[in-house]
Structures are given as C-alpha cells and as structure tokens.
N, C-alpha and C. Protein backbone atom coordinates (compact mmCIF):
# COMPACT_ATOMS: atom_id res chain seq x y z
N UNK A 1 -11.22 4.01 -10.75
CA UNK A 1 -11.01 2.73 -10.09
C UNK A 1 -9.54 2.60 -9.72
N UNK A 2 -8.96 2.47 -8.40
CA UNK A 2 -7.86 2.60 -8.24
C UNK A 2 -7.25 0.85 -8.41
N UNK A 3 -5.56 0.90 -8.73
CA UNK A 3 -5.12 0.29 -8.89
C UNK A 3 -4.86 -0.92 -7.80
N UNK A 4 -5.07 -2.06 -7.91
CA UNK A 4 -5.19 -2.70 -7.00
C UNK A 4 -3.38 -3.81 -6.39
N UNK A 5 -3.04 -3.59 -5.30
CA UNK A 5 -1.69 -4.75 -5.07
C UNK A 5 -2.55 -5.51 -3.52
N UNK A 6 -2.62 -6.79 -3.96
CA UNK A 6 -2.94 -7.78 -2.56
C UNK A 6 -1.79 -8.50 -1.79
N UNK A 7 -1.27 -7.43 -0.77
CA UNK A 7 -0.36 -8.48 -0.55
C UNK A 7 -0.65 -9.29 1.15
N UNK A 8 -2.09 -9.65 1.64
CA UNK A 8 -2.61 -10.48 2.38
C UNK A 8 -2.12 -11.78 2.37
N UNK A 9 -1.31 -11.96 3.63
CA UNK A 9 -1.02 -13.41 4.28
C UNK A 9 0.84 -13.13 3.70
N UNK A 10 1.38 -12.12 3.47
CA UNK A 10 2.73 -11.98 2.90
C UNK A 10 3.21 -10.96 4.25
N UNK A 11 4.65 -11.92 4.34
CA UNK A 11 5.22 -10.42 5.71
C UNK A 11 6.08 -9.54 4.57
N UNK A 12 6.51 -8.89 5.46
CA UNK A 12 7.70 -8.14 4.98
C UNK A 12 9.22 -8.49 4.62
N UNK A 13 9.63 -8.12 3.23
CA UNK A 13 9.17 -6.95 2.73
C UNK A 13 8.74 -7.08 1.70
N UNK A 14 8.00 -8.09 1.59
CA UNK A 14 7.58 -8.06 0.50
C UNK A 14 5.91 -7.43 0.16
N UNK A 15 5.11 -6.91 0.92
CA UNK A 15 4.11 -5.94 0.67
C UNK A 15 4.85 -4.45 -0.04
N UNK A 16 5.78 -4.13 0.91
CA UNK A 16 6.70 -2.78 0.70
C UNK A 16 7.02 -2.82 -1.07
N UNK A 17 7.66 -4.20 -0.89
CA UNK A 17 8.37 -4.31 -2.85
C UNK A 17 7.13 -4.08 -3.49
N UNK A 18 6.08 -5.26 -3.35
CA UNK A 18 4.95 -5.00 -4.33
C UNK A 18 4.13 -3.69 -4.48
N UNK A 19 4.23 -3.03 -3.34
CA UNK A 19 3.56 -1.73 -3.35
C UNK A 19 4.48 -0.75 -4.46
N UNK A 20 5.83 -0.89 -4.12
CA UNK A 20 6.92 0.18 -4.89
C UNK A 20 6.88 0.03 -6.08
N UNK A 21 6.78 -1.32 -6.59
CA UNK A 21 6.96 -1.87 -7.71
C UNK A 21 5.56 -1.38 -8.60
N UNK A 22 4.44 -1.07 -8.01
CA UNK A 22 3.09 -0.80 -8.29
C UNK A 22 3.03 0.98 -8.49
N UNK A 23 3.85 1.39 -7.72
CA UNK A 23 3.94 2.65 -8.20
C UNK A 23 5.02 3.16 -9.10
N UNK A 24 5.78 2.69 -9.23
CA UNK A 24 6.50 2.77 -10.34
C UNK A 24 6.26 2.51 -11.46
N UNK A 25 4.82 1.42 -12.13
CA UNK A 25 4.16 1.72 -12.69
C UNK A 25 2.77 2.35 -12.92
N UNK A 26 2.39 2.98 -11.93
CA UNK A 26 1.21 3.78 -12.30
C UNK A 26 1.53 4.78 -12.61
N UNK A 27 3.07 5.27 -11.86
CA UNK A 27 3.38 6.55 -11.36
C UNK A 27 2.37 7.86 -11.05
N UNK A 28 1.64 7.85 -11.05
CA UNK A 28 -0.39 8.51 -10.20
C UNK A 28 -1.31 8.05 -9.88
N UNK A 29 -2.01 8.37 -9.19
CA UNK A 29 -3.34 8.08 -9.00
C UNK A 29 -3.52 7.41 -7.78
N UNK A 30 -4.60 6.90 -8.03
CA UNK A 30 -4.43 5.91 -6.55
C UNK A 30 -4.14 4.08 -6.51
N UNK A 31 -3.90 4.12 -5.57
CA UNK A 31 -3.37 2.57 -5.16
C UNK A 31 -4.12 1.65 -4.05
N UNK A 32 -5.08 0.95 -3.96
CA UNK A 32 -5.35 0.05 -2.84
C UNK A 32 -4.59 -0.91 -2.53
N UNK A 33 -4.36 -0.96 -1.44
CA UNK A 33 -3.09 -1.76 -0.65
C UNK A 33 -3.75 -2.83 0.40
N UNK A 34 -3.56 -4.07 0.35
CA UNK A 34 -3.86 -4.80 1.45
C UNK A 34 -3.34 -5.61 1.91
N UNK A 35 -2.91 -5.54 3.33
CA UNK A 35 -2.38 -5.96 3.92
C UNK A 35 -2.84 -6.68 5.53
N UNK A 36 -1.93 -7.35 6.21
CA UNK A 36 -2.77 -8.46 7.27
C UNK A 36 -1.90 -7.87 8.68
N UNK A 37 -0.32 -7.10 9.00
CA UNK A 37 -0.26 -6.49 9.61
C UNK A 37 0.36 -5.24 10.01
N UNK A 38 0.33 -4.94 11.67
CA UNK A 38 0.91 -3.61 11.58
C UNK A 38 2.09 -3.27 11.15
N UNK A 39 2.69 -3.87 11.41
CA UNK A 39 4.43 -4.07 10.51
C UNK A 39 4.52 -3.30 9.45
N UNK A 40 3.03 -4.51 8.73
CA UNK A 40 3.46 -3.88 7.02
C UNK A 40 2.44 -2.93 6.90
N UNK A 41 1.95 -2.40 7.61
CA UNK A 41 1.09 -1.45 7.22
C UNK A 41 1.78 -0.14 7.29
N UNK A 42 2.72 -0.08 8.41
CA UNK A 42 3.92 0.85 8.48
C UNK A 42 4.76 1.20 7.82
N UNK A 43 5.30 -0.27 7.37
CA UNK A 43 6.31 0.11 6.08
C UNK A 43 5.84 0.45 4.92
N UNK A 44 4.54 0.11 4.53
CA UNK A 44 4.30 0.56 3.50
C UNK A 44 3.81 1.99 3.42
N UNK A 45 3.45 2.52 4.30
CA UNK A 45 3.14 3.77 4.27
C UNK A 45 4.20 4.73 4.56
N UNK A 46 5.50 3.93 5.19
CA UNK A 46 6.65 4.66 5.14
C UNK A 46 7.46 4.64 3.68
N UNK A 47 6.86 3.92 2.90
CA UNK A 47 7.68 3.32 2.02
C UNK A 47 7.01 4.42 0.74
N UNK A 48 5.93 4.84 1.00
CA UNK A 48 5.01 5.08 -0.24
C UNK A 48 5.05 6.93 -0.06
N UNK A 49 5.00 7.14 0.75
CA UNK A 49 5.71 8.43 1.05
C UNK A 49 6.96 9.05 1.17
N UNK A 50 8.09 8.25 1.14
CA UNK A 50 9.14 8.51 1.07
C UNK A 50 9.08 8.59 -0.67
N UNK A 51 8.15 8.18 -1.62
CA UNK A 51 7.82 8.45 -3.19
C UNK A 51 7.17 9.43 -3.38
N UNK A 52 6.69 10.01 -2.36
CA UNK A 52 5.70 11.44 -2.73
C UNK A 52 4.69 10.59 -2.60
N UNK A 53 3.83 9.88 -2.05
CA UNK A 53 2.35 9.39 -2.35
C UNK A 53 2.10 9.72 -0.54
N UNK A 54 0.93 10.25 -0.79
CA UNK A 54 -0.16 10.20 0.22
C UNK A 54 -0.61 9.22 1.20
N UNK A 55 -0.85 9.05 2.41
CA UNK A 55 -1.56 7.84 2.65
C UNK A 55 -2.80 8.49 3.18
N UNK A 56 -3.91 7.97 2.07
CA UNK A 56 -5.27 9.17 2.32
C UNK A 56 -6.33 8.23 3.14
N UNK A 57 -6.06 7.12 3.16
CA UNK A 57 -7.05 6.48 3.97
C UNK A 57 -6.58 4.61 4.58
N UNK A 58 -6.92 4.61 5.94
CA UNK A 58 -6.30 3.32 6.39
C UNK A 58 -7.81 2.71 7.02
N UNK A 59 -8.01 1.81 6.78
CA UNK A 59 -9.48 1.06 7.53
C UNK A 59 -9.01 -0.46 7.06
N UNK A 60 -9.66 -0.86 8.94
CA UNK A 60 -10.01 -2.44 9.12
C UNK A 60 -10.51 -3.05 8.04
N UNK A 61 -10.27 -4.39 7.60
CA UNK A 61 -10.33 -5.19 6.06
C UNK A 61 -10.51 -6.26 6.86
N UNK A 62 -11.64 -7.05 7.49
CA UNK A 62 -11.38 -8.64 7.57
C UNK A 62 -9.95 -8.71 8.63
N UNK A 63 -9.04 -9.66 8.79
CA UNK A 63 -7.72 -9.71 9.58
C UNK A 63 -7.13 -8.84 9.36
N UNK A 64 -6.72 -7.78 8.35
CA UNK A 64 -5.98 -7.07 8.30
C UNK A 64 -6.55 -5.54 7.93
N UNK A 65 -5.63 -5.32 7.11
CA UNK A 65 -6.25 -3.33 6.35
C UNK A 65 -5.78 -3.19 5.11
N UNK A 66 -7.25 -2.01 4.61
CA UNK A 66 -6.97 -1.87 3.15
C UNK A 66 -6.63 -0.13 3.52
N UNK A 67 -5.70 0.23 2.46
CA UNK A 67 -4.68 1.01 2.80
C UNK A 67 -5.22 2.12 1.30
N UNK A 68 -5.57 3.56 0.97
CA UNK A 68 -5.78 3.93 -0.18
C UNK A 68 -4.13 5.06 -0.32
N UNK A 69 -3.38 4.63 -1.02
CA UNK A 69 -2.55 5.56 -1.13
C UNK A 69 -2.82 6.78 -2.50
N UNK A 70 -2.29 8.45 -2.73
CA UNK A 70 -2.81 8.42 -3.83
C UNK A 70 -1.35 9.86 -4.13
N UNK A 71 -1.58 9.78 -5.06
CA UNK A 71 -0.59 10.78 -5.85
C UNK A 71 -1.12 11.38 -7.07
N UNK A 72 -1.06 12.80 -7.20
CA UNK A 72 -1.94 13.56 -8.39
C UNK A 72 -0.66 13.90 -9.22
C-alpha cells in the first residue's frame, strides 16, 4: 500500500515540500501524490527525481492527477 501525500486545491510549493518532506521519511517505496495542476505536477516530478525516485505512473484524478512515484 503506498504511502499517501494529498496535496489537492494547494499551489506551489507547497505540493513539492509535502512530497519531499514524505520522502524523506519513507526514504522507499512508493508514494501517491495528488495534485490539481500542471505546475505542480511538474515540480513535483522534477522535484522527486532530482531524489532518485521514479515517476512510474501519472493519470487523470477528478480536476487534477494522481501521480505514483517509487524508489527500491
């Protein structure tokens, strides 16, 4: 069950922080990410890979996207 951060109806940067902040404590595995736009869907996937994490899957969510990042 991957770890869950909601950061729907929040701009930037604060999806980016909560995402970083979320991997810094899992430090593996996977992460569901959700978010409402392209902005932050960018940064966070710029943000989460510049950590070594993956972005293994991006799909339409309602207004925005759920984002699966993952790191082994």
């Amino acid at each position: 069950m991957p770890e869950t951060v909601d950061a729907s109806g929040l701009s930037c940067p604060q999806p980016v922080i909560m995402t970083l902040n979320k991997i810094k404590e899992v430090d593996k595995g996977e992460i569901e990410v959700f978010v409402d736009t392209d902005t932050s869907k960018e940064n966070v996937s710029r943000a989460a890979q510049s950590q070594g994490w993956d972005v293994a899957e991006i799909t339409k969510s309602g207004t925005g996207y759920r984002m699966l990042i993952k790191k082994e």
